[in-house]
PDB file of N, CA and C in Angstrom:
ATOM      1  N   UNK A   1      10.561 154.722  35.227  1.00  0.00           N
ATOM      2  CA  UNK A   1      11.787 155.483  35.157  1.00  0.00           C
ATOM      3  C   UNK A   1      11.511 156.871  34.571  1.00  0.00           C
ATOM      4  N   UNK A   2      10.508 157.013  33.587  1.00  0.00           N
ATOM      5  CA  UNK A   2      10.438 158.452  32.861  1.00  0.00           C
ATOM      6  C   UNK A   2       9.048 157.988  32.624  1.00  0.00           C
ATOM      7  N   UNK A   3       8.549 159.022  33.804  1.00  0.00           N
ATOM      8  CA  UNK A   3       6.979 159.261  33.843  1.00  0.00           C
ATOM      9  C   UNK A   3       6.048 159.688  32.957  1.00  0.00           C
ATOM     10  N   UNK A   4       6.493 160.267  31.935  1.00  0.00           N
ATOM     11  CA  UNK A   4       6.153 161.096  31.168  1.00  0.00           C
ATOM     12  C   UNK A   4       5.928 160.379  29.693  1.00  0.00           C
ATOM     13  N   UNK A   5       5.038 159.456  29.025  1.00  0.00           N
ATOM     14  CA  UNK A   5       5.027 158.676  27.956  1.00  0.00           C
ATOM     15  C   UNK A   5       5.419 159.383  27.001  1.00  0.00           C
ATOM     16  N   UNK A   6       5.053 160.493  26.507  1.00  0.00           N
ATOM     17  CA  UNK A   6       5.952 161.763  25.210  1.00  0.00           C
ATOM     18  C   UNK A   6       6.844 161.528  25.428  1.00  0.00           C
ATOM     19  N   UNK A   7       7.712 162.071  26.810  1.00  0.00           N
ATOM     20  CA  UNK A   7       8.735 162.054  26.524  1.00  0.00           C
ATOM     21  C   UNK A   7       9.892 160.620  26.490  1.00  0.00           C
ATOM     22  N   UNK A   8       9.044 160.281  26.992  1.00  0.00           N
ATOM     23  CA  UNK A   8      10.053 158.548  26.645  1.00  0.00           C
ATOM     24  C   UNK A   8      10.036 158.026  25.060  1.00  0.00           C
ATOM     25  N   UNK A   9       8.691 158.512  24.689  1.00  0.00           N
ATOM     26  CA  UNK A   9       8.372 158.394  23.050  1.00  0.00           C
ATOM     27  C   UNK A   9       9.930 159.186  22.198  1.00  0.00           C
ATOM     28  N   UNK A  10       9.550 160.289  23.055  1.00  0.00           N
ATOM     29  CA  UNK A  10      10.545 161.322  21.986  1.00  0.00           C
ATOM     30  C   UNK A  10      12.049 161.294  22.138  1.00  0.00           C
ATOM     31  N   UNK A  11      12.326 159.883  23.435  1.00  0.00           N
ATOM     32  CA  UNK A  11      13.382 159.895  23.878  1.00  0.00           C
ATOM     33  C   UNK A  11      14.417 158.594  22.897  1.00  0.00           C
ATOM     34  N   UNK A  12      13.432 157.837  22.930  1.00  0.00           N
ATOM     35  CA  UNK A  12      13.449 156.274  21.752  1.00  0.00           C
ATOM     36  C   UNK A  12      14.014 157.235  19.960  1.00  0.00           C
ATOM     37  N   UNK A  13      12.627 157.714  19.753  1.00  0.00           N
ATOM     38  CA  UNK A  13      12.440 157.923  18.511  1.00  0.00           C
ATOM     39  C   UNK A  13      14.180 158.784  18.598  1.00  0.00           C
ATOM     40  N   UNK A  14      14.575 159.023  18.800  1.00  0.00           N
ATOM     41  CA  UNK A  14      16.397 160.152  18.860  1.00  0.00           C
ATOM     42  C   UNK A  14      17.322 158.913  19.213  1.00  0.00           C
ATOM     43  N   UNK A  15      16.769 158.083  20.227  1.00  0.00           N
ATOM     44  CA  UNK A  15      18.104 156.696  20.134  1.00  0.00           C
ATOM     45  C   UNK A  15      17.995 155.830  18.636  1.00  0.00           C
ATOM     46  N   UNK A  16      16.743 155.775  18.683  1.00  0.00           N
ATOM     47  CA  UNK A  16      16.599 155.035  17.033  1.00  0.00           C
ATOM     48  C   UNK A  16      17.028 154.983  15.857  1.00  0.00           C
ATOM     49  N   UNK A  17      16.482 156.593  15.857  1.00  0.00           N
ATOM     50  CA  UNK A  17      16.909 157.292  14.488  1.00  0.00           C
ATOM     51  C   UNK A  17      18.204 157.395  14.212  1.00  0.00           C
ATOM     52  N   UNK A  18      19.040 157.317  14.965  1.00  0.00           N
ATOM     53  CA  UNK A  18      20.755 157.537  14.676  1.00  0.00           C
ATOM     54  C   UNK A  18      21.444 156.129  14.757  1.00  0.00           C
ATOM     55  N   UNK A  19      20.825 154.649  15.006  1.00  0.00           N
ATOM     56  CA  UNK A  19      21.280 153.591  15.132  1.00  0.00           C
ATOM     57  C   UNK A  19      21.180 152.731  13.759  1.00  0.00           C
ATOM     58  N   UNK A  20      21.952 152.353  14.095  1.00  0.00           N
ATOM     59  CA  UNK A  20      22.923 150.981  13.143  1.00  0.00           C
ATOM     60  C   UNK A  20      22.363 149.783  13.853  1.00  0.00           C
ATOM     61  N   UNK A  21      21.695 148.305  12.667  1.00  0.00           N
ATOM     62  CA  UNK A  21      21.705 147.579  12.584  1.00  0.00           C
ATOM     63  C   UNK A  21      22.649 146.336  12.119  1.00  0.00           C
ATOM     64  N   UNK A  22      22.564 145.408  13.125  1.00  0.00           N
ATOM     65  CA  UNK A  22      23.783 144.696  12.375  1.00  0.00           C
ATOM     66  C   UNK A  22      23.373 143.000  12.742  1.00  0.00           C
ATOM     67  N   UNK A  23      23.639 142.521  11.798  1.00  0.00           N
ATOM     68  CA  UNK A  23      23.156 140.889  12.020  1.00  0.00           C
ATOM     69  C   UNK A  23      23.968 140.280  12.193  1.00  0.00           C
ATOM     70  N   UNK A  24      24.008 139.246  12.527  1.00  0.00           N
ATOM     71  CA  UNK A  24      25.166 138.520  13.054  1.00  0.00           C
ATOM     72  C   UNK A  24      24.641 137.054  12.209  1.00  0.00           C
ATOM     73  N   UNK A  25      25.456 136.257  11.899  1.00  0.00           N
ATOM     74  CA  UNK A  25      24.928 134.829  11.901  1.00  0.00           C
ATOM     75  C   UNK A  25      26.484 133.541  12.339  1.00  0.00           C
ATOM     76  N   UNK A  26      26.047 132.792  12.358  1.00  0.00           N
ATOM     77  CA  UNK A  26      27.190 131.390  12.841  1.00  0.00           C
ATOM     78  C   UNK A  26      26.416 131.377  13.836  1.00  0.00           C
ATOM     79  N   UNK A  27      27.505 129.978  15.080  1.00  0.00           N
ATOM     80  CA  UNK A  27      27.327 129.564  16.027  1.00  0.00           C
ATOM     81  C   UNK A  27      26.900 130.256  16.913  1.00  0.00           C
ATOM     82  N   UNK A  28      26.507 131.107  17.978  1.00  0.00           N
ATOM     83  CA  UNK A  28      26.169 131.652  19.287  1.00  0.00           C
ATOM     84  C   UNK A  28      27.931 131.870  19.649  1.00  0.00           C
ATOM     85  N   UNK A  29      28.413 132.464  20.383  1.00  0.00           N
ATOM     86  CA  UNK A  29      29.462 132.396  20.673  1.00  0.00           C
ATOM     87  C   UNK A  29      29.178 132.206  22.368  1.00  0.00           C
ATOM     88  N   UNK A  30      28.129 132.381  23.355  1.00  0.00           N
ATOM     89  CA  UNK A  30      27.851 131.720  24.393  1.00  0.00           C
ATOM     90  C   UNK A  30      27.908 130.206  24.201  1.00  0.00           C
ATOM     91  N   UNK A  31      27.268 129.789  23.250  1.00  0.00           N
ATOM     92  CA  UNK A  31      27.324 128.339  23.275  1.00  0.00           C
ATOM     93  C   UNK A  31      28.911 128.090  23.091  1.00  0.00           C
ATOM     94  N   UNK A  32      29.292 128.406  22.372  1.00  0.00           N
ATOM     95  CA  UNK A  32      30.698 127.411  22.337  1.00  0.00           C
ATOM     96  C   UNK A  32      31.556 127.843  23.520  1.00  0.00           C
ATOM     97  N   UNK A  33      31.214 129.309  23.921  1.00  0.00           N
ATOM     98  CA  UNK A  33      32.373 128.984  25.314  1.00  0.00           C
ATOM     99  C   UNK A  33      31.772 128.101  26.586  1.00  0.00           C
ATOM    100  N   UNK A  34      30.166 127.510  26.339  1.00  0.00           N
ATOM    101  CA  UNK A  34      29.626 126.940  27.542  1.00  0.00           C
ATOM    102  C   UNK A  34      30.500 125.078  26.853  1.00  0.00           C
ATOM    103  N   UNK A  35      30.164 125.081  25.934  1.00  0.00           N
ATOM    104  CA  UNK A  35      30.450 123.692  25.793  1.00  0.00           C
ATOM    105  C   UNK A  35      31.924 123.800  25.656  1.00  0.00           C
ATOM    106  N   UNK A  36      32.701 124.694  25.677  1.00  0.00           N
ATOM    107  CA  UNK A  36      34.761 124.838  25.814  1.00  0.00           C
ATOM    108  C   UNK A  36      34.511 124.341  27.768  1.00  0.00           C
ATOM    109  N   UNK A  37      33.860 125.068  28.586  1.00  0.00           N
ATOM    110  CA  UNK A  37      33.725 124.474  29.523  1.00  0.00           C
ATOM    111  C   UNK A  37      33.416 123.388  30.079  1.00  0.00           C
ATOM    112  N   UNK A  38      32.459 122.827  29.168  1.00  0.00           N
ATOM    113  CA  UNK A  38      32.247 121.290  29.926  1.00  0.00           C
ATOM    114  C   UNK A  38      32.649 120.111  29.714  1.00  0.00           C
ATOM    115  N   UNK A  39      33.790 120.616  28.247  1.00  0.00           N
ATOM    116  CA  UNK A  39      34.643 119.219  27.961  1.00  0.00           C
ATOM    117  C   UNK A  39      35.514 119.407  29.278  1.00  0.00           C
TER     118      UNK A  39
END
């Protein structure tokens, strides 16, 4: 997609740097709507 390894480098390192981490924990929420379906 972007031929250019720098610039895909330098393209990450600018999405990165300005992002928020966030954890999640409990159940999956895929799982419980797969098993709401198969009762």
């Amino acid at each position: 997609m972007i031929g250019n390894a720098t610039v895909a480098d330098a393209l990450m390192d600018r999405l990165v740097h300005n992002s928020h981490r966030i954890e999640l924990g409990g159940e999956s929420m895929r799982k419980l709507a797969q098993s709401d379906h198969l009762e």
